[in-house]
N, C-alpha and C. Protein backbone atom coordinates (compact mmCIF):
# COMPACT_ATOMS: atom_id res chain seq x y z
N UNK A 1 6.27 8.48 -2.40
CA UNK A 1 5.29 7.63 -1.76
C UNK A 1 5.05 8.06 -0.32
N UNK A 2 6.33 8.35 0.38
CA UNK A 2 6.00 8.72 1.68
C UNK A 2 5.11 9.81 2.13
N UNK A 3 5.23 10.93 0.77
CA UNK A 3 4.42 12.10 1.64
C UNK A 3 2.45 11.50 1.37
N UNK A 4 2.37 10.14 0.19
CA UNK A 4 1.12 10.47 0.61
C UNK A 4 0.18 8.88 1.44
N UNK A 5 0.88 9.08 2.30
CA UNK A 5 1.03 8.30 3.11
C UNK A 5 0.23 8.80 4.52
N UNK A 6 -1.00 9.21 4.97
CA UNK A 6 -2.18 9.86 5.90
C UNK A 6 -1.54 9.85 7.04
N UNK A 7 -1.88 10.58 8.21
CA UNK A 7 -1.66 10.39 9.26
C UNK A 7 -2.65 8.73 9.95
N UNK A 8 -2.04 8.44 10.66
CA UNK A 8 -2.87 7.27 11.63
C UNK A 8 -2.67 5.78 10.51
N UNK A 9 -1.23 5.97 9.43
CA UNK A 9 -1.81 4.80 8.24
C UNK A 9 -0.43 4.68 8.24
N UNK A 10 0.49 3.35 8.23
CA UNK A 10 1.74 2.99 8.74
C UNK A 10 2.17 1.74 7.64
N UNK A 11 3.23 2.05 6.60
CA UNK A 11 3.80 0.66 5.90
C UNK A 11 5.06 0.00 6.27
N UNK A 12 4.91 -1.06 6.72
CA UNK A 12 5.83 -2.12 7.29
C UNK A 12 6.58 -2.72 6.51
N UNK A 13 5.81 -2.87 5.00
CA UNK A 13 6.66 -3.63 3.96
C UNK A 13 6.28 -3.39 2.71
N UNK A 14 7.17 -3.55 1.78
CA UNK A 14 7.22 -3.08 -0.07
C UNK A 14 8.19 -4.05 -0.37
N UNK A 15 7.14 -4.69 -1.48
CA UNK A 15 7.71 -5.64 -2.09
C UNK A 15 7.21 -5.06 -3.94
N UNK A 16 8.24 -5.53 -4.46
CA UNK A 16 7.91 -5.37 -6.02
C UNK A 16 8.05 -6.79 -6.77
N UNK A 17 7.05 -7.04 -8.14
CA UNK A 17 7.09 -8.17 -8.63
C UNK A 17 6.61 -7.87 -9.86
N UNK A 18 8.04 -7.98 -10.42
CA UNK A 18 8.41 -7.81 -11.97
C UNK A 18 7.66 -9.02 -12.97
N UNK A 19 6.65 -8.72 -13.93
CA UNK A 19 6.28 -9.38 -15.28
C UNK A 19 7.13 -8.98 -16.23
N UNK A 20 7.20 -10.10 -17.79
CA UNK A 20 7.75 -9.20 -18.66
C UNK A 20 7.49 -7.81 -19.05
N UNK A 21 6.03 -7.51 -18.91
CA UNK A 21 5.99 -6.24 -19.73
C UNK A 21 4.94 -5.41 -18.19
N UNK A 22 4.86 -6.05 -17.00
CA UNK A 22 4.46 -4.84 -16.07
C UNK A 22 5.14 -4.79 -15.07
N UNK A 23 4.48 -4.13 -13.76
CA UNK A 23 5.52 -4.52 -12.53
C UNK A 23 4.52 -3.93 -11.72
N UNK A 24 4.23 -4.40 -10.46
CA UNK A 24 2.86 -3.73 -9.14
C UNK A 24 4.78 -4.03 -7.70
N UNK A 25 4.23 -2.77 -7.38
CA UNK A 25 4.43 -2.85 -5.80
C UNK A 25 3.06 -2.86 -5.17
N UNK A 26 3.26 -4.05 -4.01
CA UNK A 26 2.72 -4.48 -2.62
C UNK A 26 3.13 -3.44 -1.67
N UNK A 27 2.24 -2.80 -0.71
CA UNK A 27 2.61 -2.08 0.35
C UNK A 27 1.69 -2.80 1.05
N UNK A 28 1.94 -3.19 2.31
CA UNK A 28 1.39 -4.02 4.00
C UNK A 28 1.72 -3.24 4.80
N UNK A 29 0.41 -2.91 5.40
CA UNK A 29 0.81 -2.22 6.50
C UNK A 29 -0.12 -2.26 7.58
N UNK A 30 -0.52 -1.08 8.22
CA UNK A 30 -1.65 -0.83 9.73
C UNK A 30 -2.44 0.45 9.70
N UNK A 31 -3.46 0.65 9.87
CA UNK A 31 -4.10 1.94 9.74
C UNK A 31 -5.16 1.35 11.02
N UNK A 32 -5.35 3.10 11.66
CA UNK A 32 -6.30 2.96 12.69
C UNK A 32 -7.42 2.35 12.59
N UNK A 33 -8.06 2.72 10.58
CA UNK A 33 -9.49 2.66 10.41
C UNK A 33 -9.31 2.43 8.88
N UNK A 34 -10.25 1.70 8.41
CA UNK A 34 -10.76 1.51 7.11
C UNK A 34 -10.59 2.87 6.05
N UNK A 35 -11.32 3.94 6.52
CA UNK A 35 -11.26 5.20 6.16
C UNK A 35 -10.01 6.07 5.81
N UNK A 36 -8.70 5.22 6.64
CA UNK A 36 -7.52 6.04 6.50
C UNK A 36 -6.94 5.14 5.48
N UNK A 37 -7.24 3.98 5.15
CA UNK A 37 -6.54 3.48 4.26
C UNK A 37 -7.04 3.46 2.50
N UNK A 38 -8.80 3.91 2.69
CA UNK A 38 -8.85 4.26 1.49
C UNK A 38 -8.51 5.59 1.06
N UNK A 39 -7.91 6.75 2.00
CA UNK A 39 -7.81 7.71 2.02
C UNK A 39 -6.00 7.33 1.35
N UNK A 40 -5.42 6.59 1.66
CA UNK A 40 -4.05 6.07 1.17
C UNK A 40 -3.90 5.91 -0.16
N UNK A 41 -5.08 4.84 -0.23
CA UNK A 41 -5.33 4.62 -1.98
C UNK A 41 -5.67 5.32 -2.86
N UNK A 42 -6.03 6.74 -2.56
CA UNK A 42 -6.66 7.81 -3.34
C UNK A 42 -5.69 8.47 -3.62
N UNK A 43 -4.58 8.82 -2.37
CA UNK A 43 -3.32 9.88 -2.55
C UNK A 43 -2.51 8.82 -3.90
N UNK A 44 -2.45 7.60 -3.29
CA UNK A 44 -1.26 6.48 -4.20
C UNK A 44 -1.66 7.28 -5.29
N UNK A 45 -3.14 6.71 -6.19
CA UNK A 45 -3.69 6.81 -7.50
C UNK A 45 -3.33 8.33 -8.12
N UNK A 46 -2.85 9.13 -6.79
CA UNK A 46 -2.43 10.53 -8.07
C UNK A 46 -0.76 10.38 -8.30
N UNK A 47 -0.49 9.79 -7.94
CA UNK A 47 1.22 9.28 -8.09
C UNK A 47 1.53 9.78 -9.85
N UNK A 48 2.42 10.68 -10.24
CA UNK A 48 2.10 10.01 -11.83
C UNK A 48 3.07 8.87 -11.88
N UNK A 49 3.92 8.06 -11.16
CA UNK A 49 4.23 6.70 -11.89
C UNK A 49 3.11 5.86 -11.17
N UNK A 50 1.86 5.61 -10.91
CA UNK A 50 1.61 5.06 -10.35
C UNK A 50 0.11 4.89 -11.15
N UNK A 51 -0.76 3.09 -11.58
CA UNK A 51 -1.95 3.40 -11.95
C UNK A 51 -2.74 2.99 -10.72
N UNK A 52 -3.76 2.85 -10.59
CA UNK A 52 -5.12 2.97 -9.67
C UNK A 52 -4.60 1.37 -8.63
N UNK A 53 -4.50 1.61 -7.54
CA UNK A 53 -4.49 0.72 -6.84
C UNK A 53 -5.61 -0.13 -6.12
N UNK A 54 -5.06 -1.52 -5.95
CA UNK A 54 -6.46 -2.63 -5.67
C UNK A 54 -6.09 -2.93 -4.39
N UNK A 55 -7.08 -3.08 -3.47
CA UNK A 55 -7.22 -3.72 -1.97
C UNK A 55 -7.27 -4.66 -2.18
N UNK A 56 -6.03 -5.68 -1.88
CA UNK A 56 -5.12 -7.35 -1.40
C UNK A 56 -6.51 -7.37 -0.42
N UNK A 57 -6.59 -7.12 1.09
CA UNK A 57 -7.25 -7.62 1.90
C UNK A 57 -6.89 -6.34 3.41
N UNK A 58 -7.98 -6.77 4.07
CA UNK A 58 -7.68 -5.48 5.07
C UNK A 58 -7.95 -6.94 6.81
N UNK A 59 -7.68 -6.78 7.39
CA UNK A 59 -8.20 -7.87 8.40
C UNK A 59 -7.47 -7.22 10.17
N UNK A 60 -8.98 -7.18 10.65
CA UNK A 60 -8.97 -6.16 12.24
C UNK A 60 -8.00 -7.03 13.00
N UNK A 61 -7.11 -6.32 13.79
CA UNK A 61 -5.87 -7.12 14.60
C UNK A 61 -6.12 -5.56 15.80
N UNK A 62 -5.08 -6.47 16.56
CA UNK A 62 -4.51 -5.56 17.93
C UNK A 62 -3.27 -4.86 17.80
N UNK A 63 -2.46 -3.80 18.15
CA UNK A 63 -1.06 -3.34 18.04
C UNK A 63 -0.67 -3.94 19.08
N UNK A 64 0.67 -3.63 19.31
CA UNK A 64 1.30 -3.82 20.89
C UNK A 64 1.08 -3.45 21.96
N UNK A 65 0.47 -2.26 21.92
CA UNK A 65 -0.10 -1.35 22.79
C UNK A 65 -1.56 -1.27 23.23
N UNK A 66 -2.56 -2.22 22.10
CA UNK A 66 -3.34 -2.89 22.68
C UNK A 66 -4.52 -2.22 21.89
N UNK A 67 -4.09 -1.35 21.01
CA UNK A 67 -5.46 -0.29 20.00
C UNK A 67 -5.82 -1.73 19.14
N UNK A 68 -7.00 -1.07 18.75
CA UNK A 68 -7.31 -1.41 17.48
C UNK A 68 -6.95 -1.06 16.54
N UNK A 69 -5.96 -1.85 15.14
CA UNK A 69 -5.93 -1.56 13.80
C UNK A 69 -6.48 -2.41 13.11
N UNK A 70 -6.05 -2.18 11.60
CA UNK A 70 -7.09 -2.70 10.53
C UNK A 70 -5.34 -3.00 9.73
N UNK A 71 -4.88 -4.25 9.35
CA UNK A 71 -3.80 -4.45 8.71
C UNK A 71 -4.47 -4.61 7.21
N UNK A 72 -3.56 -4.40 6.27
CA UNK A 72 -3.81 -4.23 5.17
C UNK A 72 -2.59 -4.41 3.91
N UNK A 73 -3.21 -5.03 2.49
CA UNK A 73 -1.96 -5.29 1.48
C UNK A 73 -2.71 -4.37 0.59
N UNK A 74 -2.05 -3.41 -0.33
CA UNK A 74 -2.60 -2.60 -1.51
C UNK A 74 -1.69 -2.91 -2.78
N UNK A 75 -2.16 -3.06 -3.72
CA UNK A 75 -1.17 -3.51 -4.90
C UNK A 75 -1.07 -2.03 -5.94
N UNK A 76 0.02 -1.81 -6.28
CA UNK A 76 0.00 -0.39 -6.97
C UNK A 76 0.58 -0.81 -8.30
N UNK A 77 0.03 -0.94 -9.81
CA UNK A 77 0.82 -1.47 -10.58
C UNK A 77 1.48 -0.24 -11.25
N UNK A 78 2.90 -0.17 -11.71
CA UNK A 78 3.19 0.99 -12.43
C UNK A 78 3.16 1.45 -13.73
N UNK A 79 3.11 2.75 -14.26
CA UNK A 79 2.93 2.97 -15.48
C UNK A 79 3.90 2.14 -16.40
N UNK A 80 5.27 2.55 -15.76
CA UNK A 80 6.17 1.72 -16.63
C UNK A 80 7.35 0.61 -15.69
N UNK A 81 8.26 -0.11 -16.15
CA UNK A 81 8.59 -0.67 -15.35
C UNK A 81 10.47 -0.36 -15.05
N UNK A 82 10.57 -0.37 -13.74
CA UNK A 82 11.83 0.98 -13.48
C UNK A 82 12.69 -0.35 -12.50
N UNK A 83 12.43 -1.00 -12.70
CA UNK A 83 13.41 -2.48 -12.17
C UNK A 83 12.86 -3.32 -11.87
N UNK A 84 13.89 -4.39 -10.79
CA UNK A 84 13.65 -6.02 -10.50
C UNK A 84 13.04 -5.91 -9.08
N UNK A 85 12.80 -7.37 -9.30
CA UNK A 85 11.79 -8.12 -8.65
C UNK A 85 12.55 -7.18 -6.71
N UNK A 86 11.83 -6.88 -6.12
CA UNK A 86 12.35 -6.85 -4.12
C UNK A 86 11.92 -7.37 -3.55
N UNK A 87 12.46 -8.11 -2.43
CA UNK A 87 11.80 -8.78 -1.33
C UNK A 87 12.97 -8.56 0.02
């Protein structure tokens, strides 16, 4: 996951949430721009455990340092399911 992960596009948190028969990891994170994070979702989707990921929500905030980012949740559901529930 990490290498396809863009420059300027940052995950803070991974959570997984186990069904009987599927399982999606949540990644939340920060990207400079809109553009770097669909650029995220394109690398995810060639994952082979990984099927086509959906945009949770994207919503413009400030960093600490005072830039502009774009925070964001992406849901990645997996082909098969490789454990329990994380938080």
């Amino acid at each position: 996951l990490s290498a396809s992960i863009p420059k300027g596009v940052w995950v803070s948190q991974m959570t997984s949430r186990r069904g009987s028969k599927d399982q999606t990891i949540a990644l939340r994170g920060s990207a400079y721009n809109q553009r770097d994070i669909g650029q995220f979702m394109l690398q995810v989707e060639k994952l082979e455990w990984s099927q086509a990921p959906g945009l949770g929500f994207t919503q413009a905030n400030v960093d600490l340092q005072g830039r502009s980012v774009v925070d964001f949740e992406v849901s990645v559901p997996l082909n098969k399911i490789i454990g329990s529930d994380l938080r």
